[in-house]
Protein backbone atom coordinates (compact mmCIF):
# COMPACT_ATOMS: atom_id res chain seq x y z
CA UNK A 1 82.48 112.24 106.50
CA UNK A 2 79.83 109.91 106.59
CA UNK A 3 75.77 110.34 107.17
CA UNK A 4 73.47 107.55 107.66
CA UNK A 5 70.26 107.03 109.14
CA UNK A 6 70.45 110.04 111.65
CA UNK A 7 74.25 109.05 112.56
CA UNK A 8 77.25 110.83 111.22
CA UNK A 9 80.07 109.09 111.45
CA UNK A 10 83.54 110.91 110.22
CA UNK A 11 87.09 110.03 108.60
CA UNK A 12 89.37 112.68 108.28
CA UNK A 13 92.52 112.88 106.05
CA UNK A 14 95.49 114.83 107.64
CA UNK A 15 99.00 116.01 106.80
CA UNK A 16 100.92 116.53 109.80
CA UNK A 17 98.35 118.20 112.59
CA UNK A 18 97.99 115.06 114.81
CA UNK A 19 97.16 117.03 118.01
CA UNK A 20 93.86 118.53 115.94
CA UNK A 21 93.31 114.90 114.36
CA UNK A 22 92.99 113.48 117.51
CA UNK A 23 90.89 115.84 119.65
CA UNK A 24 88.64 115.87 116.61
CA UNK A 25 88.61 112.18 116.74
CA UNK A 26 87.59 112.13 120.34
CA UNK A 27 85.29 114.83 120.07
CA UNK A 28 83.31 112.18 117.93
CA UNK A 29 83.64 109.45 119.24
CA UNK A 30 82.31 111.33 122.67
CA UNK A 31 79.41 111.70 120.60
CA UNK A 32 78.89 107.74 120.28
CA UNK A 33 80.38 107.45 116.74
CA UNK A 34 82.77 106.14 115.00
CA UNK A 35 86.05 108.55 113.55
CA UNK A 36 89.10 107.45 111.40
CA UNK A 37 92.11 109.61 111.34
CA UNK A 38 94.67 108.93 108.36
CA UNK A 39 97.86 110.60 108.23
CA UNK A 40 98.78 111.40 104.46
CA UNK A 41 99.27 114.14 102.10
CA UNK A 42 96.27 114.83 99.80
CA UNK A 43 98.34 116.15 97.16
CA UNK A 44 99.48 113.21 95.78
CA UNK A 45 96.86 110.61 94.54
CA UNK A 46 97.80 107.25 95.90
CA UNK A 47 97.37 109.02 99.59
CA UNK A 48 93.42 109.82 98.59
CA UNK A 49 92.51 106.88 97.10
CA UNK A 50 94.11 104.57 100.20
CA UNK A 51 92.04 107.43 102.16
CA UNK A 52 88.72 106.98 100.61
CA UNK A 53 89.09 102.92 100.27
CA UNK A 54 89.86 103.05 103.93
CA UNK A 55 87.13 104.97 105.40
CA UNK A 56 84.52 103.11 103.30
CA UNK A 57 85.70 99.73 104.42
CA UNK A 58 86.19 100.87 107.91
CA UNK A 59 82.83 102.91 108.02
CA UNK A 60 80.71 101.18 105.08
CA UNK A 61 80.03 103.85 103.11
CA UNK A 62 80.20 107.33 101.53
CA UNK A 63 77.67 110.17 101.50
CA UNK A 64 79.46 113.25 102.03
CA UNK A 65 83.35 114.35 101.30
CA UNK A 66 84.48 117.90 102.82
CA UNK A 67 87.86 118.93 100.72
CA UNK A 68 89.08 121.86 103.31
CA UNK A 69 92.70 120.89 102.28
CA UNK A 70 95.02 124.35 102.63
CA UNK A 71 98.49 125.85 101.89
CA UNK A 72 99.01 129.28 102.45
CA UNK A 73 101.87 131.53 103.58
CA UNK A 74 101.42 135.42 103.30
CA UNK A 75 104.52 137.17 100.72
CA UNK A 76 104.74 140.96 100.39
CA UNK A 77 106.92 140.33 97.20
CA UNK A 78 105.00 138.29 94.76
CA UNK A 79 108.12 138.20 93.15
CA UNK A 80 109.68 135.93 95.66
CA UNK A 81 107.29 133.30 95.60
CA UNK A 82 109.54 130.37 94.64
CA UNK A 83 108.51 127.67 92.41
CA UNK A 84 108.58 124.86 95.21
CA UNK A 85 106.01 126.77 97.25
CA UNK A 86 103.76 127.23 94.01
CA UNK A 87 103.80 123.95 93.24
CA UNK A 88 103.07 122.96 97.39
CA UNK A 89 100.25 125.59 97.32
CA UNK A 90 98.92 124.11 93.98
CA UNK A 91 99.30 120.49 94.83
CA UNK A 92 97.35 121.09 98.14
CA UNK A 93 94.78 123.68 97.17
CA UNK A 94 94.18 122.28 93.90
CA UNK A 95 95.31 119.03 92.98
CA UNK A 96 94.01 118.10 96.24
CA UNK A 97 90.70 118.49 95.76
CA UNK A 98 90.55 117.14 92.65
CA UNK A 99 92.09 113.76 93.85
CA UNK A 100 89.81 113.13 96.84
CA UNK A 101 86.34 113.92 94.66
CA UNK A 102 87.95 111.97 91.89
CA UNK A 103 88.51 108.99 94.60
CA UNK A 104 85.17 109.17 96.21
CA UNK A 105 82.68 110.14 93.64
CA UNK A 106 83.01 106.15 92.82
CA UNK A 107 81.44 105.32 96.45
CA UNK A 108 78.93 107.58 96.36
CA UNK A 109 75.22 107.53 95.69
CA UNK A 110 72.37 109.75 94.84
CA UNK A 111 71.68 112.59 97.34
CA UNK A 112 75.50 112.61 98.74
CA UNK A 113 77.10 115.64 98.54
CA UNK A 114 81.16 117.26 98.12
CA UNK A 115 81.38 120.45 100.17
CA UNK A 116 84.85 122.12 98.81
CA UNK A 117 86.38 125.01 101.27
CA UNK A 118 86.89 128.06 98.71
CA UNK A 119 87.81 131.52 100.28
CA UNK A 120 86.30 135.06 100.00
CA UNK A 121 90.13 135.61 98.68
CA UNK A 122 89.10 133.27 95.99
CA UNK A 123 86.93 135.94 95.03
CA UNK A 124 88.57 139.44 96.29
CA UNK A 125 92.61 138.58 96.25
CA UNK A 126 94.69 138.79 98.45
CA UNK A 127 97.91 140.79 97.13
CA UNK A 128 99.95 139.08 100.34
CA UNK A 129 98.63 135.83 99.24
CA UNK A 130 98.45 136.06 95.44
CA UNK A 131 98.86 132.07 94.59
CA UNK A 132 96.15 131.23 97.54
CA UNK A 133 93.86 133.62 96.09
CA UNK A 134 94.38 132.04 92.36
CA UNK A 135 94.11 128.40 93.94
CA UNK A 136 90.59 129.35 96.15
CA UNK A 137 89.25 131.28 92.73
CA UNK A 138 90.17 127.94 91.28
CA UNK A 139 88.33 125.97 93.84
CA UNK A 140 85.15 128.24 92.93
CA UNK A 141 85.75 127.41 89.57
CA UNK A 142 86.55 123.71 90.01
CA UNK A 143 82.93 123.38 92.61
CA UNK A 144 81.05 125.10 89.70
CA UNK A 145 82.05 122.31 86.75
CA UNK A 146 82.13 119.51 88.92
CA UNK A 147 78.31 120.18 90.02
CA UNK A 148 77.11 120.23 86.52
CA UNK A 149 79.36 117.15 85.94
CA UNK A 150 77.55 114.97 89.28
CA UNK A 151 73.94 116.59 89.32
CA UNK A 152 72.85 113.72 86.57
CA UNK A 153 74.19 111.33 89.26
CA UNK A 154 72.28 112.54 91.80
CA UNK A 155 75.17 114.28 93.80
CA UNK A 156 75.67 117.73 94.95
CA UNK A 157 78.73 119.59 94.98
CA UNK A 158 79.05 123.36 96.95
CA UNK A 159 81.48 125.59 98.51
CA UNK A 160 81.52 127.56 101.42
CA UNK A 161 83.74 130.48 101.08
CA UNK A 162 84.53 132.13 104.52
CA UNK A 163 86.80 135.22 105.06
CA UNK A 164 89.56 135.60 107.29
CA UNK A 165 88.90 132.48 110.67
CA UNK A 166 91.52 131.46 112.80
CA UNK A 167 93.27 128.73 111.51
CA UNK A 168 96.87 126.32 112.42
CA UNK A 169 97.51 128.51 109.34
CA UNK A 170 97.64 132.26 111.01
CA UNK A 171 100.00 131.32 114.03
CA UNK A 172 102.50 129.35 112.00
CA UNK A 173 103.41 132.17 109.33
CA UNK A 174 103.27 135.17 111.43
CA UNK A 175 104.94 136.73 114.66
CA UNK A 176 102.91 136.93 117.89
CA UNK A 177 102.16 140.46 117.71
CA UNK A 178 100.39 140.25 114.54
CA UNK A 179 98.32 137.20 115.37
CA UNK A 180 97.26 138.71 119.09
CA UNK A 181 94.66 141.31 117.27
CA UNK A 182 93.61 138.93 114.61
């Protein structure tokens, strides 16, 4: 996302939710400004540095990057987590993050700002969601070194860490019943 001179103008990186990407895009560009949508997966590299060159040559700049990148799916048995959905939960929660600051801290300039999505089960655990709550803690972990790392630089780097909101996320992993009194 973008901010300049009282106009916010947005590009948003997306995996596979095109219905959300676009009714965000036209949301903006309702309000008179300007919105890319990329379809790519932030956990691999390549994707978030074609994402970041993109949106600054289509919108001239970079002042603010929101990572709110997630993988999650709920498992009674931690035991059963397999190793493929580690690594997805991992590569999105984690590696995600890191790629995206690591592609736009480059572009930006004193007084912008990284806002990373963390998770009140980055702090509490979740015992259904044991490798989500390690990868949010992480997150917390990751917001606290990289702000110490970009203050002399002038940029500011914070997380927001909600508790449970209504995400694509709930409805996908869980029957009807259990999402109707969420």
């Amino acid at each position: 996302e973008q901010h300049r001179h009282g106009t916010t103008d947005a590009g948003i990186a997306y995996l596979s939710e095109d219905r959300d990407a676009e009714t965000t895009k036209r949301a903006v560009e309702a309000e008179g400004r300007r919105c890319l949508a990329l379809r790519g997966d932030v956990a691999r590299r390549a994707f978030c540095r074609k994402a970041v060159e993109q949106t600054v040559k289509a919108l001239g700049g970079l002042d603010v990057l929101v990572n709110n990148a997630a993988f999650q799916i709920h498992s009674t048995d931690f035991t059963d987590l397999t190793e493929e959905h580690f690594d997805t939960t991992l590569k999105t929660n984690l590696y995600g993050y890191f790629h995206m600051a690591q592609a736009a801290v480059p572009h930006m300039k004193p007084g912008s700002a990284i806002i990373n999505t963390g998770s009140v089960t980055g702090i509490e655990g979740s015992k259904h969601l044991v490798d989500y709550s390690m990868t949010k803690g992480g997150i917390h972990a990751f917001t606290r070194a990289l702000s110490g790392n970009l203050i002399g630089k002038g940029i500011r780097v914070n997380a927001v860490a909600p508790g449970p909101v209504w995400t694509p996320l709930n409805p996908s992993e869980k029957e009807a019943e259990d999402v109707s009194q969420f």
